[in-house]
C-alpha atoms as a PDB file:
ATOM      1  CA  UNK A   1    -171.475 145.510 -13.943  1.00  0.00           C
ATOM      2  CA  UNK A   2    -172.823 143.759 -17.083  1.00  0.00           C
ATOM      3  CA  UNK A   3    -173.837 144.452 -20.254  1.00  0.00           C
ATOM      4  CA  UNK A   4    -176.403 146.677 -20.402  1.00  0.00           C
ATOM      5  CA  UNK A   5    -179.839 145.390 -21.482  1.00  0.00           C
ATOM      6  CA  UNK A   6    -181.436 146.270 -25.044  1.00  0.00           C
ATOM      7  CA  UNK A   7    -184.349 147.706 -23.232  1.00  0.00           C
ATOM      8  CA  UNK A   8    -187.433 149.584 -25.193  1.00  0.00           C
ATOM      9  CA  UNK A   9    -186.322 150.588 -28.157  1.00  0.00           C
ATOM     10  CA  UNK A  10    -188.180 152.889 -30.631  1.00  0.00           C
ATOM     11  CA  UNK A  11    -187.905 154.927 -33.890  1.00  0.00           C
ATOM     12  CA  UNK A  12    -185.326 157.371 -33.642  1.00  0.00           C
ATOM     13  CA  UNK A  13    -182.777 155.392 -31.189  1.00  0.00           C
ATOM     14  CA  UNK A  14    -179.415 155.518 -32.480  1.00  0.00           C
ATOM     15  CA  UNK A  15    -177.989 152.148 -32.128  1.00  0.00           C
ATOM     16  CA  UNK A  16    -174.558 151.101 -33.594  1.00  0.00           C
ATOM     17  CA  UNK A  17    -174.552 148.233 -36.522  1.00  0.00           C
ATOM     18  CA  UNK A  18    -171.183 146.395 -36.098  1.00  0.00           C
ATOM     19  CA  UNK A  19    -170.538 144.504 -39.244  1.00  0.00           C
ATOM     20  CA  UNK A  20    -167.202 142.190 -39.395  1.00  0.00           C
ATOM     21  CA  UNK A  21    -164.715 142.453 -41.894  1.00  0.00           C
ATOM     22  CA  UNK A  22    -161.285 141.321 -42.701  1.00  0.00           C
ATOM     23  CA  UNK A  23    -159.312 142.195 -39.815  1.00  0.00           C
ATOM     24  CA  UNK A  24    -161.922 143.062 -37.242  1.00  0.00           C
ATOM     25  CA  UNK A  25    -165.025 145.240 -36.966  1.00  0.00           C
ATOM     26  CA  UNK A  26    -166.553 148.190 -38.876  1.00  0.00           C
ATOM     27  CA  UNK A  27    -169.160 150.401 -37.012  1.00  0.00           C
ATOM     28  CA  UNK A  28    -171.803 152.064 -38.555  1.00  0.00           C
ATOM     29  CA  UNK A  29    -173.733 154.763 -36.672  1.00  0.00           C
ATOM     30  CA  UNK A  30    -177.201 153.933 -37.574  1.00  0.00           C
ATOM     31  CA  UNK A  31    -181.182 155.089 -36.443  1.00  0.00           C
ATOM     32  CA  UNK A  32    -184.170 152.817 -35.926  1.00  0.00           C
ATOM     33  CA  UNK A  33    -186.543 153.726 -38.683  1.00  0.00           C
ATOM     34  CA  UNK A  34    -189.254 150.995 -37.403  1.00  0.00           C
ATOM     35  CA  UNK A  35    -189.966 148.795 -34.433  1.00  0.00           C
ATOM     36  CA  UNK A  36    -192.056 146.280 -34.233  1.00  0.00           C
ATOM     37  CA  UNK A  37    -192.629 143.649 -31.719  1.00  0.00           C
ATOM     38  CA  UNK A  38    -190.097 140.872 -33.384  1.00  0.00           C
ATOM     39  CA  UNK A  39    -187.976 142.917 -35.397  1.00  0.00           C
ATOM     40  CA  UNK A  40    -186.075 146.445 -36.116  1.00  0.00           C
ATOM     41  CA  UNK A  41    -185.685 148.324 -39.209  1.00  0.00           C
ATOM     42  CA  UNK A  42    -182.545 150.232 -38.946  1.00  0.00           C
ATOM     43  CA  UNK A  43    -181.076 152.190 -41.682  1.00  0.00           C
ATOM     44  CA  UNK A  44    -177.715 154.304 -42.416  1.00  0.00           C
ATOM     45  CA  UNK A  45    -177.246 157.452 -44.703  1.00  0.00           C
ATOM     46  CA  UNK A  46    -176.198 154.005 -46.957  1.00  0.00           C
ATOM     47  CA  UNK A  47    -177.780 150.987 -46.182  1.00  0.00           C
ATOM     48  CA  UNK A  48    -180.645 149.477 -44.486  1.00  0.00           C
ATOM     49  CA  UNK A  49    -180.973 146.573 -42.045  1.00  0.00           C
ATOM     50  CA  UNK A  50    -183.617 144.190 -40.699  1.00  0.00           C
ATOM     51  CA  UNK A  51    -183.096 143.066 -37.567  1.00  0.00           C
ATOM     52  CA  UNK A  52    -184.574 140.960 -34.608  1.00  0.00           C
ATOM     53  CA  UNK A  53    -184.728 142.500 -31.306  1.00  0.00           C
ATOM     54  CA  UNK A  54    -183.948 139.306 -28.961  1.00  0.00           C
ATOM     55  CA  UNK A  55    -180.842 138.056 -30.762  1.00  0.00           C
ATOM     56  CA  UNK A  56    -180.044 141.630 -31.911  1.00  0.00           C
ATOM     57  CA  UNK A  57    -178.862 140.613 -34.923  1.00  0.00           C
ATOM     58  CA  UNK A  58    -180.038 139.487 -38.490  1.00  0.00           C
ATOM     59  CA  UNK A  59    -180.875 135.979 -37.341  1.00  0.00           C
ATOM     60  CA  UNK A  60    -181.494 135.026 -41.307  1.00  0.00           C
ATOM     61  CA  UNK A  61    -180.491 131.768 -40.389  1.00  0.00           C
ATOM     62  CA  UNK A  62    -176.660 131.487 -42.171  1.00  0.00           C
ATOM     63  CA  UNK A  63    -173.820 132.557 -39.472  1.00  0.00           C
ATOM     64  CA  UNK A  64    -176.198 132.957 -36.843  1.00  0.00           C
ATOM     65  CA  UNK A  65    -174.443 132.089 -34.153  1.00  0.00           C
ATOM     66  CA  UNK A  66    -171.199 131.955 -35.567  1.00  0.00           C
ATOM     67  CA  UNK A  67    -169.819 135.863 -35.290  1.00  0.00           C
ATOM     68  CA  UNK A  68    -169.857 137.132 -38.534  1.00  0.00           C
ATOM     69  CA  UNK A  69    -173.524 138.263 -39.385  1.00  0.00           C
ATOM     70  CA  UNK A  70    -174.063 141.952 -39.100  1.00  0.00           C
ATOM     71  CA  UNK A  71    -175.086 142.864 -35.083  1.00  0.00           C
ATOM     72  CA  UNK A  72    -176.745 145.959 -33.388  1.00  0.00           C
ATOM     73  CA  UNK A  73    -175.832 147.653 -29.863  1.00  0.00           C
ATOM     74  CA  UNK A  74    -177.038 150.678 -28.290  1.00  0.00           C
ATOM     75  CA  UNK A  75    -174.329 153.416 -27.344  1.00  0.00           C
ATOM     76  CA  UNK A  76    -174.083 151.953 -24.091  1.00  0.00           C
ATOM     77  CA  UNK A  77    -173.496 148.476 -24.740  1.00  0.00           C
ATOM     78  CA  UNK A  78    -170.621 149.551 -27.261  1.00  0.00           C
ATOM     79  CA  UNK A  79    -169.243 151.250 -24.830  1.00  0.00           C
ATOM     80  CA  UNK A  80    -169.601 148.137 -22.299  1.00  0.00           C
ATOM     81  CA  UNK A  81    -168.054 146.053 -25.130  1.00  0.00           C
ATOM     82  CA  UNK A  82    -165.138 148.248 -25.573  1.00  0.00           C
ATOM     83  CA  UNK A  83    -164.043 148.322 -21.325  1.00  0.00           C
ATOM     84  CA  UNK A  84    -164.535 144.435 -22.115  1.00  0.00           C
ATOM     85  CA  UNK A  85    -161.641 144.361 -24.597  1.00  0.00           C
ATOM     86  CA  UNK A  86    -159.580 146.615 -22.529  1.00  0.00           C
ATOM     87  CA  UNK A  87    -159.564 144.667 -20.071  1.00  0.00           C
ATOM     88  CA  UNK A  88    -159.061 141.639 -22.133  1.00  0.00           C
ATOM     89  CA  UNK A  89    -156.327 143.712 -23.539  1.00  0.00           C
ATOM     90  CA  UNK A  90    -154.779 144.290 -20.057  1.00  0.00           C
ATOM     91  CA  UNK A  91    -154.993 140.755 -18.450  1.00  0.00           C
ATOM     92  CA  UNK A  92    -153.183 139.162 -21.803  1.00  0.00           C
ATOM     93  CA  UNK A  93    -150.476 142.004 -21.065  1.00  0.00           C
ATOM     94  CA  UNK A  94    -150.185 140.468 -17.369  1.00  0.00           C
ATOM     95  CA  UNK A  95    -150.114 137.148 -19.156  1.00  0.00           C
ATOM     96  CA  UNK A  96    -153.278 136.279 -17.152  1.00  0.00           C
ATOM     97  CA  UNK A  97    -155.426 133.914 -19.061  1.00  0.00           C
ATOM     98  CA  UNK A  98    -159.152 133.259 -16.836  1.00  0.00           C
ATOM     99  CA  UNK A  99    -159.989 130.174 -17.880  1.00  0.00           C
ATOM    100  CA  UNK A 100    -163.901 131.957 -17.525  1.00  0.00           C
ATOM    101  CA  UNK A 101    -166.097 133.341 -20.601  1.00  0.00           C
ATOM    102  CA  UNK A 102    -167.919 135.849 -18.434  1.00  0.00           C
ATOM    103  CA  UNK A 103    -167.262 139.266 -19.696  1.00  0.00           C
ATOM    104  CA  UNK A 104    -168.217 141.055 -16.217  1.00  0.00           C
ATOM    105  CA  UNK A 105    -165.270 138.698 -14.752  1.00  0.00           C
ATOM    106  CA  UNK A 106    -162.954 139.662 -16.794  1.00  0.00           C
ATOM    107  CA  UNK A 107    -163.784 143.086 -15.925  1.00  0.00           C
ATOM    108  CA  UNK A 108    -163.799 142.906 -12.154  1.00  0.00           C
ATOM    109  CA  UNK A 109    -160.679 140.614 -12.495  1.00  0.00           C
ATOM    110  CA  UNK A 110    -158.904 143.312 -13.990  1.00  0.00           C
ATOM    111  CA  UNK A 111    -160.070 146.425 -12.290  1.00  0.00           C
ATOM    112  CA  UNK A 112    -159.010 144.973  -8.959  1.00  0.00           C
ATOM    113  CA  UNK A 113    -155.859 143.997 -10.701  1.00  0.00           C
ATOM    114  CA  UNK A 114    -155.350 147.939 -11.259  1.00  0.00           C
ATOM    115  CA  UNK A 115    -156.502 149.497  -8.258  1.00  0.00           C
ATOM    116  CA  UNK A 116    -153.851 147.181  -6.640  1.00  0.00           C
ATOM    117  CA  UNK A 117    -151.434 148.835  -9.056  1.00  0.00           C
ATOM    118  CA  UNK A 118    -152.989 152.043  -8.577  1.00  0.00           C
ATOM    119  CA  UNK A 119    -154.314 152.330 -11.793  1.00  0.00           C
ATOM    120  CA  UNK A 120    -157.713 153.916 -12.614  1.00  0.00           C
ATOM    121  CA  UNK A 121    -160.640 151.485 -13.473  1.00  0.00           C
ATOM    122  CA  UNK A 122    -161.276 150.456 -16.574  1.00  0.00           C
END
């Protein structure tokens, strides 16, 4: 149950740019116009990125690192990153704070939390 890897990728993939703004995150649907071995070239219908493949991000040096440099994901690690917050979401509703980082944790930790409430999984 965690993240999905990046995987081959090749001209044509969709991927999803998530760019942070004020107030949160802004995502762009986006296509891989070239891949090379090192980096991606991925372009909207209004912008176009550069991006290494191993950090999946811009990795131009300023903000890497620090959360707020434009990022890629494929469809199915945005939609692994969204259960994530939900379940975030959920444990801070139960007022249950892990004191662990792991994503997949916080997942388990809160999908046994719901079947014992008889909830669906997240």
């Amino acid at each position: 149950m965690s993240k999905p890897e990046l995987g081959d990728i090749e001209v044509g993939d969709k991927v999803v740019i998530i760019q942070r703004v004020l107030g949160g995150n802004r995502e762009i649907t986006a296509e891989v116009t070239a891949a090379g071995r090192v980096w991606l070239t991925i372009a909207s219908d209004r912008r176009m990125w550069r991006m290494r493949k191993d950090t999946q991000d811009l990795a131009s040096g300023y903000g890497h690192g620090y959360g707020h440099v434009d990022r890629f994901v494929t469809p199915d690690q945005l939609d692994w990153e969204r259960r994530v917050s939900v379940a975030n979401a959920y444990l801070r509703e139960q007022r249950i704070l892990p004191d662990f980082d792991w994503d997949e944790q916080r997942l388990v930790l809160a999908n046994l939390i719901r079947s014992h409430e008889g909830l669906p999984p997240i």
